[in-house]
PDB file of N, CA and C in Angstrom:
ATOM      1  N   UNK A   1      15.423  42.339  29.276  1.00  0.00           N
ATOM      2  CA  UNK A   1      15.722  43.156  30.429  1.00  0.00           C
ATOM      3  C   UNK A   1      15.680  44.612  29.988  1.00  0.00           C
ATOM      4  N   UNK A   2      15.321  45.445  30.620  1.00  0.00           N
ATOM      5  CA  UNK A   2      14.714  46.955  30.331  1.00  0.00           C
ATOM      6  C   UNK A   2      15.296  47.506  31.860  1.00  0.00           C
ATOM      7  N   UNK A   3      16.381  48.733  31.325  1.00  0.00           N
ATOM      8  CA  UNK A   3      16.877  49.823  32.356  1.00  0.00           C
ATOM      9  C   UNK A   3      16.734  50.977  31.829  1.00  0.00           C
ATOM     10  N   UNK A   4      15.866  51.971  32.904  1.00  0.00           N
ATOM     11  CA  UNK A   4      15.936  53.080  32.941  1.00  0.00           C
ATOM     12  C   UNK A   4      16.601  54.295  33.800  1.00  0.00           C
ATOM     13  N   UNK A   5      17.507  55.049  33.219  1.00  0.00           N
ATOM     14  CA  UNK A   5      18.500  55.657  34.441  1.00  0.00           C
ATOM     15  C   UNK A   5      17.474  56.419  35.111  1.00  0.00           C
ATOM     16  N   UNK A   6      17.552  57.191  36.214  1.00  0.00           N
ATOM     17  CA  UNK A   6      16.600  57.934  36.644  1.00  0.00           C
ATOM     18  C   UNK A   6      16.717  59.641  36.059  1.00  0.00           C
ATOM     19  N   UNK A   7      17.774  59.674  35.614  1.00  0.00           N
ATOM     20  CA  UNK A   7      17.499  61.368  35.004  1.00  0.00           C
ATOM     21  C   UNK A   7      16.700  61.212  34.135  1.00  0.00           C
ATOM     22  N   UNK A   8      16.941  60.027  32.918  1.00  0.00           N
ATOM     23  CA  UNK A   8      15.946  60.136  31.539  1.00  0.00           C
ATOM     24  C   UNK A   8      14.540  60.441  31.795  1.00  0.00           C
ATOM     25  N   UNK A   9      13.982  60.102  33.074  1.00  0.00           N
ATOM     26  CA  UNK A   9      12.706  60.649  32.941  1.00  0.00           C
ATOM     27  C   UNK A   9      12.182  62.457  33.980  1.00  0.00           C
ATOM     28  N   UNK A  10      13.523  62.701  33.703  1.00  0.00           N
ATOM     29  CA  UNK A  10      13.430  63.979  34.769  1.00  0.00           C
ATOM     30  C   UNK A  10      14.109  65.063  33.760  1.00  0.00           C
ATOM     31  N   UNK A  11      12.930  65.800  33.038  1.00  0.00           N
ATOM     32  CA  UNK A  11      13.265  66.977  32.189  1.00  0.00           C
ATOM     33  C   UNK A  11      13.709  68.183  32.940  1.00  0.00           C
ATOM     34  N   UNK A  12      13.476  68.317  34.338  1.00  0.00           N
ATOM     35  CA  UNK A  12      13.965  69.304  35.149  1.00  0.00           C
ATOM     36  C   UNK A  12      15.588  69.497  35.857  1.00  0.00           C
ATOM     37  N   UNK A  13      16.174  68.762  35.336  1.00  0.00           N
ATOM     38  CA  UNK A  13      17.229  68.291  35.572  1.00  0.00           C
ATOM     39  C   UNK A  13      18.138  69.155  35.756  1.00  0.00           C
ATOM     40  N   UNK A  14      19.338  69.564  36.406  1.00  0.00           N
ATOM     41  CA  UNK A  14      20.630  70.520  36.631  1.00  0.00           C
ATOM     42  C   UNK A  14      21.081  70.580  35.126  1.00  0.00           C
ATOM     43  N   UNK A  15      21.589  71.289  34.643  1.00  0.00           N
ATOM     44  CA  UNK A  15      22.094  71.608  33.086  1.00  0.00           C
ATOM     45  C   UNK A  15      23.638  71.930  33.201  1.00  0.00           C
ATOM     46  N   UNK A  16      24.120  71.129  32.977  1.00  0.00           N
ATOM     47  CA  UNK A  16      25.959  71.624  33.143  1.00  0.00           C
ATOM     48  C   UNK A  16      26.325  71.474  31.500  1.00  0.00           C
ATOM     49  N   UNK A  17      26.409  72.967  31.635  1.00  0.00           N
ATOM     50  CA  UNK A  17      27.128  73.906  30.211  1.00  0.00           C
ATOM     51  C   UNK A  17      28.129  73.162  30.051  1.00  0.00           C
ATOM     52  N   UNK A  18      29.363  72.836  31.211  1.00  0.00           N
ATOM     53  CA  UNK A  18      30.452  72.287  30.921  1.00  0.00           C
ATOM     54  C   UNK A  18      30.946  70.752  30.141  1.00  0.00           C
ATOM     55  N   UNK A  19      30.184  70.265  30.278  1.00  0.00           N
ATOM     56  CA  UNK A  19      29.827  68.986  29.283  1.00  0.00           C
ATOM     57  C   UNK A  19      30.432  69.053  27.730  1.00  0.00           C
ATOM     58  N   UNK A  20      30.672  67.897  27.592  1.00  0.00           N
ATOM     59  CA  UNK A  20      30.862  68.318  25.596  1.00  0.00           C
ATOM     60  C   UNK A  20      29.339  68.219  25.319  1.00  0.00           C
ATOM     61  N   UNK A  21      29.745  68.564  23.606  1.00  0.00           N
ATOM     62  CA  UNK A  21      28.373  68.975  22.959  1.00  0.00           C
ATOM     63  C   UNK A  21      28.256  67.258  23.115  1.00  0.00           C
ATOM     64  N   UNK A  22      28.673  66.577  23.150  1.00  0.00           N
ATOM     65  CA  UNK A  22      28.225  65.264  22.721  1.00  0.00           C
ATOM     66  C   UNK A  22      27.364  64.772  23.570  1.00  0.00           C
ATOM     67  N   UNK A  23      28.128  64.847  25.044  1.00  0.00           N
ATOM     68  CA  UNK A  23      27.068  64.419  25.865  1.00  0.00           C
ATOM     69  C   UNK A  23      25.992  64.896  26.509  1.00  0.00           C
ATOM     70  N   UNK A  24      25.985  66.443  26.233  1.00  0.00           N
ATOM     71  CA  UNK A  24      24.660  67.083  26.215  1.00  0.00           C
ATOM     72  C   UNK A  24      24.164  66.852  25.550  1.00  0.00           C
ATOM     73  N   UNK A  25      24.014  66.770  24.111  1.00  0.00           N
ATOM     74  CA  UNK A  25      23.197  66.027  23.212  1.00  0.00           C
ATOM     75  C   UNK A  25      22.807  64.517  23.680  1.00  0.00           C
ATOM     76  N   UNK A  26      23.285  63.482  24.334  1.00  0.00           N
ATOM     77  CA  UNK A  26      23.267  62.440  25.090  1.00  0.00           C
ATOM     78  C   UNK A  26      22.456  62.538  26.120  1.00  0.00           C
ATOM     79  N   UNK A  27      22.508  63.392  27.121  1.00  0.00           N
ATOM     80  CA  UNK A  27      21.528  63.496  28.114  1.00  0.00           C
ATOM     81  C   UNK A  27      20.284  64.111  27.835  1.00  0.00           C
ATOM     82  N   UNK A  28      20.376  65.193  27.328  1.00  0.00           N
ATOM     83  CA  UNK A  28      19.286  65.954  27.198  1.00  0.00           C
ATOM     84  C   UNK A  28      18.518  66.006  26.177  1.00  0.00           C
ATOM     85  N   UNK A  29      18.603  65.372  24.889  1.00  0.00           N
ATOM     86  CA  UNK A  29      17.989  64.895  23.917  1.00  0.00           C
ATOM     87  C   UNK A  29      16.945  64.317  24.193  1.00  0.00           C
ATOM     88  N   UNK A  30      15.346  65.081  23.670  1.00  0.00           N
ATOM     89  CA  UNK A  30      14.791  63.999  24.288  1.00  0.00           C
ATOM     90  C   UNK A  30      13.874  63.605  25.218  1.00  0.00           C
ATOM     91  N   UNK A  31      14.532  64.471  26.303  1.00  0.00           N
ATOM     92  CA  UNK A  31      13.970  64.172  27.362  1.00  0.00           C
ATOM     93  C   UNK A  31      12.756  64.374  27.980  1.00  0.00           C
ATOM     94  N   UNK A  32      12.054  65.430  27.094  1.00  0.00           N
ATOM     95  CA  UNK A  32      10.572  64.965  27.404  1.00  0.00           C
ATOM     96  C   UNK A  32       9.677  64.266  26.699  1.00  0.00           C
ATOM     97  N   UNK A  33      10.167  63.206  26.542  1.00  0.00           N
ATOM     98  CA  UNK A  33       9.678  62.435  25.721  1.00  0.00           C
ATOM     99  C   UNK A  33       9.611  61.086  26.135  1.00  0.00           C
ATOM    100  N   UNK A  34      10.878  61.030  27.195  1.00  0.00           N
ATOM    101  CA  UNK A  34      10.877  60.074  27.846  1.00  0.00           C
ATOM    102  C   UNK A  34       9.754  59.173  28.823  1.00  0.00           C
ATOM    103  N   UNK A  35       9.273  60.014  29.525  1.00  0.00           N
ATOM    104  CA  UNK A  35       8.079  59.686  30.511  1.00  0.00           C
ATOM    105  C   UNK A  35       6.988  59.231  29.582  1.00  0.00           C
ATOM    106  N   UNK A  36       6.734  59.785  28.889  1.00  0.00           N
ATOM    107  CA  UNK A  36       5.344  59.045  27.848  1.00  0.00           C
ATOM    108  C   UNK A  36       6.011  57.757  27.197  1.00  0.00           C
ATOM    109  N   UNK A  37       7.050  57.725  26.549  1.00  0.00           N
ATOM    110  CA  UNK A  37       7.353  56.473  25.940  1.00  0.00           C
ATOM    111  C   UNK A  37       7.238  55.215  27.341  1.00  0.00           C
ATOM    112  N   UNK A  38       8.194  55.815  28.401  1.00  0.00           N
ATOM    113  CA  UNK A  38       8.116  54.963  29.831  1.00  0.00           C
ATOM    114  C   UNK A  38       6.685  54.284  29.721  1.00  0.00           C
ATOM    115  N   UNK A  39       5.572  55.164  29.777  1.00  0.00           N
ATOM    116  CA  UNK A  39       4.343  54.881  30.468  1.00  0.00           C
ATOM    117  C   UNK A  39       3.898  53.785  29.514  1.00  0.00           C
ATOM    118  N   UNK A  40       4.097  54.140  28.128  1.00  0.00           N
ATOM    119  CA  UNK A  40       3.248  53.233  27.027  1.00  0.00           C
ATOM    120  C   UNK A  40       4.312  51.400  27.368  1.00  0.00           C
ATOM    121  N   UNK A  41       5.642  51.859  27.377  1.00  0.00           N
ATOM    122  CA  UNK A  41       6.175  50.407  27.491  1.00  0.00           C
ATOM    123  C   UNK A  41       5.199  49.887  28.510  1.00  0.00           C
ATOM    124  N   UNK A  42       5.019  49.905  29.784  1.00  0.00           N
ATOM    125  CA  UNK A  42       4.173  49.820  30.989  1.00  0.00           C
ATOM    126  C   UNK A  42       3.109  49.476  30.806  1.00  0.00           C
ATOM    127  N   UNK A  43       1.798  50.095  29.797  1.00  0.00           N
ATOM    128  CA  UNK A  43       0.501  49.726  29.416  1.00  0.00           C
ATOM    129  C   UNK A  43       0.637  48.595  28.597  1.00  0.00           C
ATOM    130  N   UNK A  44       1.788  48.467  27.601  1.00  0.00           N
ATOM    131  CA  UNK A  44       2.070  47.767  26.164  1.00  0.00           C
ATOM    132  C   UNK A  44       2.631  46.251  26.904  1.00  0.00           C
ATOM    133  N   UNK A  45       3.455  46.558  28.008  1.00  0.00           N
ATOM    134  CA  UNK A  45       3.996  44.747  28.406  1.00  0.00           C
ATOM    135  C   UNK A  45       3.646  44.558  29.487  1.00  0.00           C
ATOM    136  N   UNK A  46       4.070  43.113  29.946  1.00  0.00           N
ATOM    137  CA  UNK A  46       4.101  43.355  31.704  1.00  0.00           C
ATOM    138  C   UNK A  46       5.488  43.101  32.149  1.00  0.00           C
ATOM    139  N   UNK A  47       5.774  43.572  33.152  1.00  0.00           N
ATOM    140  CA  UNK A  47       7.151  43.296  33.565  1.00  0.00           C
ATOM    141  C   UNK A  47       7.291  43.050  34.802  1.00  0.00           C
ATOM    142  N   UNK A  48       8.353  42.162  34.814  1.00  0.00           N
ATOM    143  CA  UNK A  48       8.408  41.474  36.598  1.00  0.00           C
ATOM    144  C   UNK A  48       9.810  41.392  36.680  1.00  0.00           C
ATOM    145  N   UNK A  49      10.632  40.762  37.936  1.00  0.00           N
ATOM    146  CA  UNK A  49      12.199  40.690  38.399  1.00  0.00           C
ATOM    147  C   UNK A  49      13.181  40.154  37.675  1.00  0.00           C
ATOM    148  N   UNK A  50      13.707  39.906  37.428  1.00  0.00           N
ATOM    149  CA  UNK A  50      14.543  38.625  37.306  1.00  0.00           C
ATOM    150  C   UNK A  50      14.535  37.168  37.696  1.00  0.00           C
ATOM    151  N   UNK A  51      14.336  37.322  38.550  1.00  0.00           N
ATOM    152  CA  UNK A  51      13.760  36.377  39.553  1.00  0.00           C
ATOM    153  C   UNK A  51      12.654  35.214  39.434  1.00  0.00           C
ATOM    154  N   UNK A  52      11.830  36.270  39.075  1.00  0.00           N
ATOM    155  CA  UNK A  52      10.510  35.530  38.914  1.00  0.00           C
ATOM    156  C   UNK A  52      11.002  35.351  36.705  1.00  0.00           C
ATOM    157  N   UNK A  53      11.764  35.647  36.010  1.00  0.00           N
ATOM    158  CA  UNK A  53      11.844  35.793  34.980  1.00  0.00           C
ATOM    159  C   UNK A  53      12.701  34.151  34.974  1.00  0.00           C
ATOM    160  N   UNK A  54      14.034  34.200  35.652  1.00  0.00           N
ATOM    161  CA  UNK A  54      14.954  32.710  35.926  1.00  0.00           C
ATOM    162  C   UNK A  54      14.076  31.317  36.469  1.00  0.00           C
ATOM    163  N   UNK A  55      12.644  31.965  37.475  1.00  0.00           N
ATOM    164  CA  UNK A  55      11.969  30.903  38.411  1.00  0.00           C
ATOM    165  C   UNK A  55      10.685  30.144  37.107  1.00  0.00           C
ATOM    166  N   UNK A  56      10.845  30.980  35.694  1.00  0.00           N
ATOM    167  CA  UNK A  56       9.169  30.515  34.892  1.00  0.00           C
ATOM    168  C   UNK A  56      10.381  29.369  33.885  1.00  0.00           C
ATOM    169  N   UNK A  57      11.808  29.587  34.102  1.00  0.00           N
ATOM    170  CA  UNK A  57      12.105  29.179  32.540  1.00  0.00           C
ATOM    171  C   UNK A  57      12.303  27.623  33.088  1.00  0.00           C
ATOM    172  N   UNK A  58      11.900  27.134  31.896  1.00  0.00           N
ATOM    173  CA  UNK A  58      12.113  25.435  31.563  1.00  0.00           C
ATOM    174  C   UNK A  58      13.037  25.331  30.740  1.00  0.00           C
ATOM    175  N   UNK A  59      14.577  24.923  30.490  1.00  0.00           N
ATOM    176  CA  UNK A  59      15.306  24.848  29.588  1.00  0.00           C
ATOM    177  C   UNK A  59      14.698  23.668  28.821  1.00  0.00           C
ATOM    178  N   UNK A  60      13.934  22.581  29.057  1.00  0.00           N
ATOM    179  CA  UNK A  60      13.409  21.383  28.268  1.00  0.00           C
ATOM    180  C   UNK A  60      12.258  22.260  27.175  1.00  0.00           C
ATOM    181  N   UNK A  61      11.747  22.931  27.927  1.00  0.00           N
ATOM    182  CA  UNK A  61      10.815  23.511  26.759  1.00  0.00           C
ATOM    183  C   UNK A  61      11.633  24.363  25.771  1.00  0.00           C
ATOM    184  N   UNK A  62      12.536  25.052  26.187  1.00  0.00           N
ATOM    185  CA  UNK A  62      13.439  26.086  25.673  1.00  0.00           C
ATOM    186  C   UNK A  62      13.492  25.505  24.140  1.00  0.00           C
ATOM    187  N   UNK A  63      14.671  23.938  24.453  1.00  0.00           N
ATOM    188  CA  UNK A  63      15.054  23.511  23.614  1.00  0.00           C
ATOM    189  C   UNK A  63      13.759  22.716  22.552  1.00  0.00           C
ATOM    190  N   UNK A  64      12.540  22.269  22.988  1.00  0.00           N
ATOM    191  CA  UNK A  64      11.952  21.689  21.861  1.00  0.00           C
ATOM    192  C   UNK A  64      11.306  23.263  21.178  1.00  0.00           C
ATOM    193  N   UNK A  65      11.290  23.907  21.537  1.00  0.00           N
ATOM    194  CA  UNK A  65      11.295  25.494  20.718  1.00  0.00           C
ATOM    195  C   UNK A  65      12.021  25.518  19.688  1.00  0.00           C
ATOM    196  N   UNK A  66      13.287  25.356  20.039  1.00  0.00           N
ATOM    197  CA  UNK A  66      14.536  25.787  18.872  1.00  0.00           C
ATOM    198  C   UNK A  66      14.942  24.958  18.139  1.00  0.00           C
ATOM    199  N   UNK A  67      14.439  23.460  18.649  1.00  0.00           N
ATOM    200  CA  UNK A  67      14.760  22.230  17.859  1.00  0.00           C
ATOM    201  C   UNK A  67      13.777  22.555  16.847  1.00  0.00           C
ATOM    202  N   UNK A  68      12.054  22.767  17.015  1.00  0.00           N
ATOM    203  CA  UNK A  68      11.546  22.944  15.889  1.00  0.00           C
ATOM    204  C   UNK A  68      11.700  24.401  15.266  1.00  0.00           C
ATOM    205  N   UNK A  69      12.145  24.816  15.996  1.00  0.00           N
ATOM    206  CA  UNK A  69      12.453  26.064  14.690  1.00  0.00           C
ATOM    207  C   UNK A  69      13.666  25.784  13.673  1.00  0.00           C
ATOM    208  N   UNK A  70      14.572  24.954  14.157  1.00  0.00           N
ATOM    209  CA  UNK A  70      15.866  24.298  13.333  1.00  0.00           C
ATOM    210  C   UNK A  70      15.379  23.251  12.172  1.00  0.00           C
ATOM    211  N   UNK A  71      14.254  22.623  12.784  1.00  0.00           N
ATOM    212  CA  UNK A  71      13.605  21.675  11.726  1.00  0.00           C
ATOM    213  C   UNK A  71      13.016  22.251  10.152  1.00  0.00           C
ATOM    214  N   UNK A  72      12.443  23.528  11.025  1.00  0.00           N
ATOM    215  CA  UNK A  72      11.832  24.517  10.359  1.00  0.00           C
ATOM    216  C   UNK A  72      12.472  25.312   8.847  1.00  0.00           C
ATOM    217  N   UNK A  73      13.567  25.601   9.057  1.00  0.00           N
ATOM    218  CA  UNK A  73      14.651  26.108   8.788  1.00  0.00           C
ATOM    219  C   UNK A  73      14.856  25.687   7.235  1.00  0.00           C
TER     220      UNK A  73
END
């Protein structure tokens, strides 16, 4: 599962001085850098809901996965 807040990709953002250094360093670190990394995850995987992520899984297959990886072991 992959979340992106919506400021991280918005370098234009309101700037509040009043913040600690910490979490200005937290927000604003960065941040144009964000949108290109965004784009490459995007080209690099595919991504779909939850939904359709809960509707592909087979727990029967799940487990002969991990059984032979335990065999493996």
């Amino acid at each position: 599962m992959f979340y992106l807040h919506p400021w991280e990709i918005d370098p234009d953002q309101p700037r509040y001085n009043n913040a600690s250094w910490f979490s200005r360093f937290r927000h604003y670190t960065n941040l144009d850098q964000c949108y290109g990394r965004l784009e490459t995850l995007l080209q690099d995987f595919r991504f779909g809901t939850v939904s359709e992520s809960y509707n592909a899984y087979d727990p029967d297959e799940s487990l002969t996965r991990n059984s032979q990886m335990v065999r493996l072991a």
